[in-house]
C-alpha atoms as a PDB file:
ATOM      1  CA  UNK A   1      99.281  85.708  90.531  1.00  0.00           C
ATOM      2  CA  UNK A   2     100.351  85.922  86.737  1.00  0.00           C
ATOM      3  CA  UNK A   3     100.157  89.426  86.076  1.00  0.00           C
ATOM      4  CA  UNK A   4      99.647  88.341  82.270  1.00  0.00           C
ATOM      5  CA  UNK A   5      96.382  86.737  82.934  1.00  0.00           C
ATOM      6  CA  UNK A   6      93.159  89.359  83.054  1.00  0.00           C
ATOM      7  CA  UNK A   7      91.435  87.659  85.880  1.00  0.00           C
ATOM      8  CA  UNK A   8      94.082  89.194  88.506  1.00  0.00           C
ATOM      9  CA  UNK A   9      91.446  91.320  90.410  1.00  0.00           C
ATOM     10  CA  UNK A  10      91.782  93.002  93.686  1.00  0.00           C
ATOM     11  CA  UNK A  11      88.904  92.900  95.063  1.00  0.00           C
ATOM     12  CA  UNK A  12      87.761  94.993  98.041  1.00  0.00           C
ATOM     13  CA  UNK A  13      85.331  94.334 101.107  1.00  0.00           C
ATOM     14  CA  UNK A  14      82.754  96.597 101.194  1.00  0.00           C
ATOM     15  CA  UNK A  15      80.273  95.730 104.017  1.00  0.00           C
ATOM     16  CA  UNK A  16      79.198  92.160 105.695  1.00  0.00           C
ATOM     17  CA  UNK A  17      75.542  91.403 106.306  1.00  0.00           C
ATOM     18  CA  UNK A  18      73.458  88.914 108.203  1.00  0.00           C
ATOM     19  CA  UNK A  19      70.746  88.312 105.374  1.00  0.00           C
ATOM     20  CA  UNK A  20      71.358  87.648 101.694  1.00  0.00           C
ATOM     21  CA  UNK A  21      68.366  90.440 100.934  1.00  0.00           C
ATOM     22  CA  UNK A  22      70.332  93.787 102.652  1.00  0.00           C
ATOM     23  CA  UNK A  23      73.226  92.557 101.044  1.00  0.00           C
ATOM     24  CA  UNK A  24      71.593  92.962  97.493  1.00  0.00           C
ATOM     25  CA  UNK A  25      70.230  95.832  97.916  1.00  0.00           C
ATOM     26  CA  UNK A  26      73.260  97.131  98.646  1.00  0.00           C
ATOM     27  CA  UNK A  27      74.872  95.327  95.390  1.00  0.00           C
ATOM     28  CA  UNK A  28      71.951  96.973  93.439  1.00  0.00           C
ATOM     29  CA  UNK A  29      72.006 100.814  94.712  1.00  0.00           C
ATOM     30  CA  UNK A  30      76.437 100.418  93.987  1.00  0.00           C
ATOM     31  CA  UNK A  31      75.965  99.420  90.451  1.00  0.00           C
ATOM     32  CA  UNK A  32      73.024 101.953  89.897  1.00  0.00           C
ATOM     33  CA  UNK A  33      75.212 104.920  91.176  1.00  0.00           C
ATOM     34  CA  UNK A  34      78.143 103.382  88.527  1.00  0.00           C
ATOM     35  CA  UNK A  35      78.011 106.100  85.627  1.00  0.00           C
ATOM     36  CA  UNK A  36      81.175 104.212  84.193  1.00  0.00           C
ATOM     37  CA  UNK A  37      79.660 100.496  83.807  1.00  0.00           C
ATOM     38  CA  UNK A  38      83.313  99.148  85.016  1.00  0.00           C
ATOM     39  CA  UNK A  39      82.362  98.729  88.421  1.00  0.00           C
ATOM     40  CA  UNK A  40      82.315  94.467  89.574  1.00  0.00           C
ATOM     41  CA  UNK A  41      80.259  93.682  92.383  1.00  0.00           C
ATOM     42  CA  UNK A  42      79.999  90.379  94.144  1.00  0.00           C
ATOM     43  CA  UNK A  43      78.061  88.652  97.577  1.00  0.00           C
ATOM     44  CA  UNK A  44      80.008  85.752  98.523  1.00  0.00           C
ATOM     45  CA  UNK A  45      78.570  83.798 101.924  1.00  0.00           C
ATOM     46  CA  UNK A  46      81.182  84.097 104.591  1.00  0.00           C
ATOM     47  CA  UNK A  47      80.984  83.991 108.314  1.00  0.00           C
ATOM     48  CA  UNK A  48      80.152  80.433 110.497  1.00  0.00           C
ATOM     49  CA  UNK A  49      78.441  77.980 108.691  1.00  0.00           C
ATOM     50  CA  UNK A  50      77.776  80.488 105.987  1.00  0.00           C
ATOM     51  CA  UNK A  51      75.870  82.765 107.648  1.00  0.00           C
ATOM     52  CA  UNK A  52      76.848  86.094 106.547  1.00  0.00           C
ATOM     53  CA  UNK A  53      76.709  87.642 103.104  1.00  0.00           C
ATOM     54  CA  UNK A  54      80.257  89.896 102.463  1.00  0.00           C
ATOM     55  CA  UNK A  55      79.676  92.611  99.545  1.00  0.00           C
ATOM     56  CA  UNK A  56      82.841  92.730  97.847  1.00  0.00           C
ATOM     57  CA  UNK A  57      83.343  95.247  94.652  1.00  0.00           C
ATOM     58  CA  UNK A  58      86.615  95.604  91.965  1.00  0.00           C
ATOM     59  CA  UNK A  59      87.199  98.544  89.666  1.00  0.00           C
ATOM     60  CA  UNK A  60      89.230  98.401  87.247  1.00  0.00           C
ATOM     61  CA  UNK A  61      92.813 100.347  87.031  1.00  0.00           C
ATOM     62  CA  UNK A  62      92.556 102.813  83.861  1.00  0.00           C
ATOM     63  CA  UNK A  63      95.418 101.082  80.898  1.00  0.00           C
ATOM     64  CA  UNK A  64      97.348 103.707  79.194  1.00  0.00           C
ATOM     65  CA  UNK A  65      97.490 101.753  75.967  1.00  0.00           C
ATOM     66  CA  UNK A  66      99.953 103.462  73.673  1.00  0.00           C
ATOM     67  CA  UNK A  67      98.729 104.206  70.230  1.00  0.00           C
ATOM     68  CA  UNK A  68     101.389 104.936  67.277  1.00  0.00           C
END
């Protein structure tokens, strides 16, 4: 990982499910509780033969950008 490049996420496993549907609701309720509007959330297929639906989410670190 470059740490120059701004596509360097972390990003963290929230819950697996067995249908695409609970898994979006979940993804929906998360970013309607975000106050912030920082908050990533992804569903990426995982499990055998792409069964499963993984909720995964990223927020970012806060930059302390110095001013002069």
């Amino acid at each position: 990982m470059d740490p120059n490049k701004e596509n360097n996420k972390k990003w963290e496993k929230v819950r697996i499910f067995n249908n695409y549907d609970d898994a979006n609701e979940l993804r929906c309720v998360m970013l309607d509780n975000d106050d912030t509007g920082l908050l990533k959330i992804k569903v990426h297929r995982c499990g055998p033969a792409g069964s499963q639906f993984k909720v995964k989410k990223h927020f970012p670190k806060p930059t302390n950008r110095k001013t002069k």
